[in-house]
Structures are given as structure tokens and as C-alpha cells.
Protein backbone atom coordinates (compact mmCIF):
# COMPACT_ATOMS: atom_id res chain seq x y z
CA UNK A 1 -34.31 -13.37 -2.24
CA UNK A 2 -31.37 -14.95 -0.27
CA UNK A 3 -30.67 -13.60 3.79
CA UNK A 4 -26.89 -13.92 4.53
CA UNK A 5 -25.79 -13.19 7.85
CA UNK A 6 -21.46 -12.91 7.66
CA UNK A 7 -20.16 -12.45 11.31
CA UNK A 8 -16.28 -11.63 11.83
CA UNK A 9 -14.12 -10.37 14.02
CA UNK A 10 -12.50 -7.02 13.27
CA UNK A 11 -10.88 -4.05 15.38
CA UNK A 12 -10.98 -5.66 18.75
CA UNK A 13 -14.97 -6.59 18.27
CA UNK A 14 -17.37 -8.79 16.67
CA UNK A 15 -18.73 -7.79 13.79
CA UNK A 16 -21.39 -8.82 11.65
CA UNK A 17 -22.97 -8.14 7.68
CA UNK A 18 -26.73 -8.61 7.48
CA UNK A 19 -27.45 -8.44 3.88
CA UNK A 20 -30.70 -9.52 1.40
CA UNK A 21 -30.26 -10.24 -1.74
CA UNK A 22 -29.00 -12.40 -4.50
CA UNK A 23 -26.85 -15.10 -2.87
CA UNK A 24 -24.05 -15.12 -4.70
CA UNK A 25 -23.77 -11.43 -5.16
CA UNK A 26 -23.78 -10.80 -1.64
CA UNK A 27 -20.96 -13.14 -1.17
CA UNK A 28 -18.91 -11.42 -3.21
CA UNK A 29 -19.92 -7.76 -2.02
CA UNK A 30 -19.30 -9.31 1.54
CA UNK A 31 -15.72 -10.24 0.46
CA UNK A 32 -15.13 -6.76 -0.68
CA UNK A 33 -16.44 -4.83 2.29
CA UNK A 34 -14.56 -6.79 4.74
CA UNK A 35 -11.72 -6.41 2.65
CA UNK A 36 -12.17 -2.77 3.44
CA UNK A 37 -12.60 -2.82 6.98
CA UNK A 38 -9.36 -4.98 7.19
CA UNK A 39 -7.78 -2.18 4.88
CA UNK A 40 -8.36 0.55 7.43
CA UNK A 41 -7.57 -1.70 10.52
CA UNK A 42 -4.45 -2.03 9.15
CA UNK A 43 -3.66 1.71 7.87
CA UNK A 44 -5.07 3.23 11.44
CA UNK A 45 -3.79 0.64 13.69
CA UNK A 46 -1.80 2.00 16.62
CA UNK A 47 -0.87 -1.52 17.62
CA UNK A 48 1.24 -2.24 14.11
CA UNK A 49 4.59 -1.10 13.14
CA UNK A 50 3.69 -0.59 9.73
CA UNK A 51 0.95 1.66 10.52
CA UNK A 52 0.29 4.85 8.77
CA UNK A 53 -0.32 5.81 12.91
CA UNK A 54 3.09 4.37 13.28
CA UNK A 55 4.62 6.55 10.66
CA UNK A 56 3.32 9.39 12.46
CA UNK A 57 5.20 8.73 15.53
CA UNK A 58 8.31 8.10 13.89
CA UNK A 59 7.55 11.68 12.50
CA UNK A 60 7.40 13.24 15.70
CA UNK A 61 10.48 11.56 17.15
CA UNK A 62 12.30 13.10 14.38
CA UNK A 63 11.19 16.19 14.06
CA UNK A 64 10.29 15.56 10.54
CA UNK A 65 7.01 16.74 8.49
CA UNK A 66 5.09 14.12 6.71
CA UNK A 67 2.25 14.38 3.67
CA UNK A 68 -0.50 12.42 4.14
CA UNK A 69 -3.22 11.34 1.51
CA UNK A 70 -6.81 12.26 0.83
CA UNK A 71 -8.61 10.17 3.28
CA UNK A 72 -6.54 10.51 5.62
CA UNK A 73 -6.34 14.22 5.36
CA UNK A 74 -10.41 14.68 5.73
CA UNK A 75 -10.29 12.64 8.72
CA UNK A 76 -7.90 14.65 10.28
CA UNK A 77 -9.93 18.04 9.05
CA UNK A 78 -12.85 16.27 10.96
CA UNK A 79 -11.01 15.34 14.22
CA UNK A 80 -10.06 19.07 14.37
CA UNK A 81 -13.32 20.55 14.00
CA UNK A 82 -14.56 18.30 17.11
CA UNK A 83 -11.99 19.59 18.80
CA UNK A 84 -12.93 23.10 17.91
CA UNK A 85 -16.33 22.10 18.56
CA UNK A 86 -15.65 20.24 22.11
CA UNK A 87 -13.11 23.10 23.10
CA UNK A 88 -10.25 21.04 23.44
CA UNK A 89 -12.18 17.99 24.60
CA UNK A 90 -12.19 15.82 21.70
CA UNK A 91 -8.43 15.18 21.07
CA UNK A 92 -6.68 12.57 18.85
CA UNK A 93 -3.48 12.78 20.90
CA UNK A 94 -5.37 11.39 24.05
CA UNK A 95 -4.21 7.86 23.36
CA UNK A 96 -1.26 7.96 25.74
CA UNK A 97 -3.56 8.97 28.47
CA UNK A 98 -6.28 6.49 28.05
CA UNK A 99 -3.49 3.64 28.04
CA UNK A 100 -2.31 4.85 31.22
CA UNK A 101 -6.15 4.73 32.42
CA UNK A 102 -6.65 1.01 30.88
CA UNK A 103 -6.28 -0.18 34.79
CA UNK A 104 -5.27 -3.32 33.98
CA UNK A 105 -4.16 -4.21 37.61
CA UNK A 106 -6.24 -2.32 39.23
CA UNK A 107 -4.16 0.35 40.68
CA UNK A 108 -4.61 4.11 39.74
CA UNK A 109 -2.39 5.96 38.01
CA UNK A 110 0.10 8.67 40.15
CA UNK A 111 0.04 12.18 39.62
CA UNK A 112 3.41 12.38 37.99
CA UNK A 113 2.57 9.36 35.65
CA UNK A 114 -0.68 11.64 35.04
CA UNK A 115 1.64 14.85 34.15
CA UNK A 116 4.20 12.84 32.24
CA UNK A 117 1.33 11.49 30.00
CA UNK A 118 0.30 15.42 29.52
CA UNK A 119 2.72 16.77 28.31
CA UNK A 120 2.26 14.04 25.17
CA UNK A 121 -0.91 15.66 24.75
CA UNK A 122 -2.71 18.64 22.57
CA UNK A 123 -3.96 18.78 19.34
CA UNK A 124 -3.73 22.47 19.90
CA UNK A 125 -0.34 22.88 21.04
CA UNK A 126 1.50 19.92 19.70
CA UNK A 127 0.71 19.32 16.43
CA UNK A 128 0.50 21.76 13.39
CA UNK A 129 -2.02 20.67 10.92
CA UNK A 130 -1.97 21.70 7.28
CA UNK A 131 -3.56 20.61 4.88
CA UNK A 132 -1.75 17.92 3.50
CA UNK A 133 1.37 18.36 5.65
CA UNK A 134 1.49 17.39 9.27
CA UNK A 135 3.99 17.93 11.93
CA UNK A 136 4.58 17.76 15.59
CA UNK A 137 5.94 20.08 18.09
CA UNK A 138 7.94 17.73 20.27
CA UNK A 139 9.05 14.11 20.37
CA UNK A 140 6.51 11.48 22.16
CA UNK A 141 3.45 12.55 20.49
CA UNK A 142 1.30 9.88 19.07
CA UNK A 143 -2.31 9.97 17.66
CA UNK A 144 -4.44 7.69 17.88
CA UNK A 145 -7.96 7.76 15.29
CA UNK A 146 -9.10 5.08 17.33
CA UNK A 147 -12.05 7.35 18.25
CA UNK A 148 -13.06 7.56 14.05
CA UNK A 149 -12.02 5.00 12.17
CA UNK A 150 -14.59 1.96 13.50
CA UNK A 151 -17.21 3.94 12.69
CA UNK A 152 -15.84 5.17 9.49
CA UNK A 153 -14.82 1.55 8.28
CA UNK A 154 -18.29 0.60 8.69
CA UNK A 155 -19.82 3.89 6.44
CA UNK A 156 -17.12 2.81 4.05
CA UNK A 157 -18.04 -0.68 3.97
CA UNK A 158 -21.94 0.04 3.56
CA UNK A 159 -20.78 2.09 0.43
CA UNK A 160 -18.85 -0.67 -1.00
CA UNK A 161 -21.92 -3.06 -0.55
CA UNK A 162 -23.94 -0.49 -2.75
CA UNK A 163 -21.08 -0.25 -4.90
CA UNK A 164 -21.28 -3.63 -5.79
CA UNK A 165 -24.81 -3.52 -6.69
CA UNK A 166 -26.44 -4.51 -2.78
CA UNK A 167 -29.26 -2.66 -1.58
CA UNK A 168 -31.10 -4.17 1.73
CA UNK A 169 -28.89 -4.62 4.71
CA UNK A 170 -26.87 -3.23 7.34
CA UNK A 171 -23.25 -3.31 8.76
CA UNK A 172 -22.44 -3.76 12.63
CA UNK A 173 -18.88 -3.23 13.99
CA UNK A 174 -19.41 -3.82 17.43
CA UNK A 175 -22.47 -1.92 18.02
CA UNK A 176 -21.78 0.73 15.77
CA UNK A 177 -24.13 0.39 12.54
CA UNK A 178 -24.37 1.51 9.15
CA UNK A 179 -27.13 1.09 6.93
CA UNK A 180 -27.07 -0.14 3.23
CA UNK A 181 -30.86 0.52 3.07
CA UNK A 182 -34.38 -1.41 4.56
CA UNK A 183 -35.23 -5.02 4.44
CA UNK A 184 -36.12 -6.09 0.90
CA UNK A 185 -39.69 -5.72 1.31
CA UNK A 186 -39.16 -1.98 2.77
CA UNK A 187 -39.32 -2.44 6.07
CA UNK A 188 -37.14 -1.43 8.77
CA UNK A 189 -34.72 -3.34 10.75
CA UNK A 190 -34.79 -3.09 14.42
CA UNK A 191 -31.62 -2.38 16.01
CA UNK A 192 -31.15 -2.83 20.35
CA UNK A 193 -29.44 -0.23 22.55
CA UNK A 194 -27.63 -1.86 25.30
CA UNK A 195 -28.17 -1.06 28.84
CA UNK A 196 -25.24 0.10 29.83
CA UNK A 197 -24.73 -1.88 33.48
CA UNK A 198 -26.78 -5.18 31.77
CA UNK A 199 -25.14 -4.97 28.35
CA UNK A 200 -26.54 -8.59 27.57
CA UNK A 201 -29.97 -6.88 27.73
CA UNK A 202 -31.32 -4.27 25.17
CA UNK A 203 -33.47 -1.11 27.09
CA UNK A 204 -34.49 0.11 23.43
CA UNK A 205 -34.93 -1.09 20.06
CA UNK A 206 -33.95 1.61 17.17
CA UNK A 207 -35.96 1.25 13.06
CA UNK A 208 -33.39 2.28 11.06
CA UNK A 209 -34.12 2.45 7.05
CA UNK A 210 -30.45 4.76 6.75
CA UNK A 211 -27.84 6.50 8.17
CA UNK A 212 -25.67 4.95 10.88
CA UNK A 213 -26.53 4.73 14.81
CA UNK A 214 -23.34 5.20 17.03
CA UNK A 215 -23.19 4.27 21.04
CA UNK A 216 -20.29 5.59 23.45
CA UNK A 217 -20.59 4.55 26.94
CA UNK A 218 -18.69 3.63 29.93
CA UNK A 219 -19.60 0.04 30.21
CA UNK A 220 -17.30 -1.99 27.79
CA UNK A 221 -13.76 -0.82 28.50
CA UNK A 222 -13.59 0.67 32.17
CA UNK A 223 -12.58 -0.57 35.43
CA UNK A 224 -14.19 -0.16 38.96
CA UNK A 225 -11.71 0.34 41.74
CA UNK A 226 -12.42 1.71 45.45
CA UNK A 227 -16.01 1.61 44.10
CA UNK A 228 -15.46 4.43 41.93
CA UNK A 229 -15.90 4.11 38.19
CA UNK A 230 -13.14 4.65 35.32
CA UNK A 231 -14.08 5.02 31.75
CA UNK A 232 -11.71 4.83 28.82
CA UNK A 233 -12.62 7.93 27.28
CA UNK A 234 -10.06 10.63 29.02
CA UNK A 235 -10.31 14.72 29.37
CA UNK A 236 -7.05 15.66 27.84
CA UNK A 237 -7.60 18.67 29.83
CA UNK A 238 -6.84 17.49 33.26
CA UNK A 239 -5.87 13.84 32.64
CA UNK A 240 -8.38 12.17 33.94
CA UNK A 241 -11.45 9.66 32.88
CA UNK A 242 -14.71 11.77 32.49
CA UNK A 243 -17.59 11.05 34.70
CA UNK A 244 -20.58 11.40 33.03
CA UNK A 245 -23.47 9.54 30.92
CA UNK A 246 -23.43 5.80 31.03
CA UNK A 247 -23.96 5.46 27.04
CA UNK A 248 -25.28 8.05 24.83
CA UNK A 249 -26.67 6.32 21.56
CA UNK A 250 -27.34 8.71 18.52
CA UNK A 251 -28.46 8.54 15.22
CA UNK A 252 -27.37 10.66 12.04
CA UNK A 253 -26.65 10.52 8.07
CA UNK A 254 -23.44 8.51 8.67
CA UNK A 255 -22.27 6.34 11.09
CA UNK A 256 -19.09 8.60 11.62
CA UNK A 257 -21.08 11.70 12.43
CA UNK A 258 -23.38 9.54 15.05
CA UNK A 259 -19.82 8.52 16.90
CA UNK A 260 -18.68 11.55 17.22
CA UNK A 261 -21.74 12.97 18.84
CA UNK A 262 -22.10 10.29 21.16
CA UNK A 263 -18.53 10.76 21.65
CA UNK A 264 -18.60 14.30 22.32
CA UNK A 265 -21.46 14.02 24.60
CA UNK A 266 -19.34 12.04 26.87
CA UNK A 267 -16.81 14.41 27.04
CA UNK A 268 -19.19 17.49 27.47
CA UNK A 269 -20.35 15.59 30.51
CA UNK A 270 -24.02 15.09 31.87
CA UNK A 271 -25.97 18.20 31.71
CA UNK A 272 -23.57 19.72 29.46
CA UNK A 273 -23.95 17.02 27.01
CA UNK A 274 -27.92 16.29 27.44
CA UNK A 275 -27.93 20.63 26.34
CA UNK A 276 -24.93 20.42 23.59
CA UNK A 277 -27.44 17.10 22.02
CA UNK A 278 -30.65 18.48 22.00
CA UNK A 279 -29.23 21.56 20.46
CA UNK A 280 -27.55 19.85 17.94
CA UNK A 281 -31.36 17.95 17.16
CA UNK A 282 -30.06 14.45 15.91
CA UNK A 283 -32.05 11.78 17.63
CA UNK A 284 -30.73 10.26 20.63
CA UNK A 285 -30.79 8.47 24.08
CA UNK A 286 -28.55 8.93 26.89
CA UNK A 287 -28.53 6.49 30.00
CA UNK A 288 -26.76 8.00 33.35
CA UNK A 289 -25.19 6.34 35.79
CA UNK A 290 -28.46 5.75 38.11
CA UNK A 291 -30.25 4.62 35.19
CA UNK A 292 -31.84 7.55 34.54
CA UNK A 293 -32.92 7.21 30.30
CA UNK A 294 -33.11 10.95 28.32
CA UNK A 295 -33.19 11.64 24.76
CA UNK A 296 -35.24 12.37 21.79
CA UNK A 297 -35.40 8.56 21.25
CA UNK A 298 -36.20 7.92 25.65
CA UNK A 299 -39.65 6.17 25.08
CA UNK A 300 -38.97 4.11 21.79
């Protein structure tokens, strides 16, 4: 029984396979999984011309409709629920507003740059969604699945791995983990949140046997200026960065439904989200911003 650890970078983040097995086998089911990350990257990439995201845009800026396939179509059927489910929240249009909140230099963003990026804005209003046709209400719109497709890729690679005949290990796409099933000798393997203002330290460690685990969080793409905070993840609703948990971690079947909890707990905000989590009764721990831990999975 052969351990083969197969660390790459993918999606703007280290990534890693941790697989047992037959050595050879896993090579080859390694090969194949990563050639489906790399598939997806490419297909969802907002920073490619030759995007399927890209073809989008050039959709809206001409007014025409465009047909999109299978996969793409139930990801897009997901991103709309959320955003039925988040009441506007959760919005794949966002991505011209988090750009503007990237704070590269440091300086904020001015109200009309905030209103200009708005107007780009809203799954509801901007973009007409039916299944398999999609269209766009106004030039300048652009979506961005950014919020999806990491943790998709790495459900999709964990199938391909059993596909191909694996059955003990796990995938990691920068943080974000799904499970190809326990250690060879059935035990589980042990998984470290992050604290989110020490990220080189873990606060928990998660046993995972299946399913994915999925952490959103404030501390990995934001900027602190005037010694106030700014997260990445945006409130299409008013423009602005959200203030609320530090990092939410949650666990579920697949890695795609943990992200989009997480996600959504973000956006709900502190107590909101702590309320809208425990309802929803998938296991999870939330960090705020004075350290403060919650969650069904606080004291593991």
C-alpha cells in the first residue's frame, strides 16, 4: 500500500492530492484529476479570453443570447437558488465590485466608482436565466463563478479518482477539501482549520471519512486601511465589503455545498449567519473578528 502526496498549483492556490493506494494507479488517477481541475480553470476563468466566462461578456456587450451546456447550466441553477436563498446576497455578477475592493494601493474606492460598479450588478435584474439560454439586460455585465467552481473542481476531481478505481484519499484546493474516502486502514484523516488572524496556525483539527469541508473568511484576500478591515467578499446590495465572521468553516456531502454555506454565512453577517447555520444543521465553526470561536464543531 503506496502513500503519494502530488502538490500543484492551481486557481491562484496550492493544491495538493493525498492518495493510498497502488503506486502506479494513483499516478495515473492523479494525472487525470488534475487534468480536470485544469479543465475547469480554464472553462471558468475570468482572467482568459477564451473563457466560457469570457464568452459571456461578449454576450452581454452584444445584446446577444447564448446556450450553455449541462454543467454549466446546473451551476448556474445552483448560483440562483443561493441567491434566492441569501435574498440577493449571493450574486455571481459581484465580480466587478470585488475588483474595485481588491485595494491594491491602499486607497478606498469613491462613491461614484462604487455606483458605477452597481449598476454592473444583479442577478435579479440583469440577467435572464433560462434554462439552457442565458442573456443579459445591458452591456458591462460580467459573471464571475469564482465563488463555485474551486470547490466544485475539487468534488469533480475526487470523483474522477474513484472513477479510476482509487478509494483512500482526499483532495485540497487551497483549503477547500474533498474526500475520496478514509485512510486505507479506515481511519480518518485529520484536517486543520486556520485561525483566521494566525493562518500559519491551525485552532481546530476536522476527521473527515467523506464529504467535503469548505472555509470562507476574511483573512487571505483583504486589505487593512485606516485600521479598518476590507474583505473580498462584497454585498451587491450596497457595494460594499461585508463585515462580519472572520472564517466560517463547514462541513457537508460535497465540497460545493460546504462553500456555499460558508459563503453565505459571510454574507448573512454575524448573528444573522451564526442563526441562518445552525438552522440549516451542517456542522460548522465560525471565528469572529475578536476571536470569539462558535459552531457545532467549537470544541473539536
Amino acid at each position: 500500500m503506496a502513500q503519494l502526496a502530488v502538490p500543484f498549483a492551481a486557481m491562484g492556490c496550492p493544491c495538493e492530492f493525498k492518495l493510498e493506494g497502488d503506486a502506479d494507479a494513483l499516478r495515473a488517477a492523479a494525472a487525470a484529476a488534475r487534468a480536470e481541475v485544469d479543465r475547469l480553470e480554464l472553462k471558468y476563468s475570468h482572467y482568459r479570453d477564451d473563457s466560457l466566462i469570457a464568452q459571456f461578456g461578449a454576450c452581454a456587450d452584444t445584446g446577444q443570447s447564448c446556450e450553455v451546456d449541462e454543467e454549466t447550466a446546473n451551476l448556474l441553477d445552483f448560483a440562483a437558488a443561493l441567491t434566492e436563498q441569501s435574498d440577493g446576497r449571493f450574486d455571481l455578477t459581484a465580480g466587478v465590485l470585488t475588483k474595485l475592493w481588491d485595494l491594491r494601493d491602499d486607497r478606498l474606492p469613491s462613491a461614484a466608482a462604487i455606483a458605477a460598479a452597481r449598476a454592473r450588478c444583479g442577478w435579479r435584474d440583469l440577467v435572464r436565466w433560462e434554462r439552457p439560454r442565458l442573456a443579459f439586460a445591458r452591456s458591462g455585465v460580467r459573471l464571475d463563478l469564482g465563488g463555485l467552481v474551486k470547490e466544485y473542481a475539487a468534488d469533480r476531481a475526487a470523483q474522477v479518482f474513484r472513477e479510476h478505481g482509487v478509494r483512500h484519499g482526499v483532495v485540497d484546493l487551497g483549503g477547500d477539501l474533498a474526500l475520496i474516502g478514509a485512510h486505507a486502514d479506515g481511519t480518518p484523516w485529520r484536517a486543520g482549520i486556520k485561525a483566521p488572524r494566525t493562518p500559519q496556525e491551525a485552532f481546530a483539527t476536522i476527521e473527515l471519512t467523506r464529504g467535503g469541508l469548505a472555509t470562507s473568511g476574511d483573512y487571505e484576500r483583504s486589505r487593512v486601511v485606516d485600521g479598518r478591515r476590507y474583505t473580498h467578499i462584497v454585498d451587491v446590495r450596497n457595494g460594499e465589503p461585508v463585515q462580519s465572521f472572520a472564517s466560517v468553516s463547514v462541513l457537508a456531502d460535497t465540497c460545493l455545498i460546504a462553500g456555499a454555506a460558508a459563503t453565505l454565512a459571510i454574507l448573512f453577517g454575524e448573528r444573522e449567519g451564526d442563526a441562518w447555520l445552525q438552522q440549516l444543521g451542517l456542522p460548522y465553526v465560525a471565528v469572529n473578528a475578536q476571536g470569539r470561536v462558535s459552531g457545532t464543531l467549537a470544541n473539536t
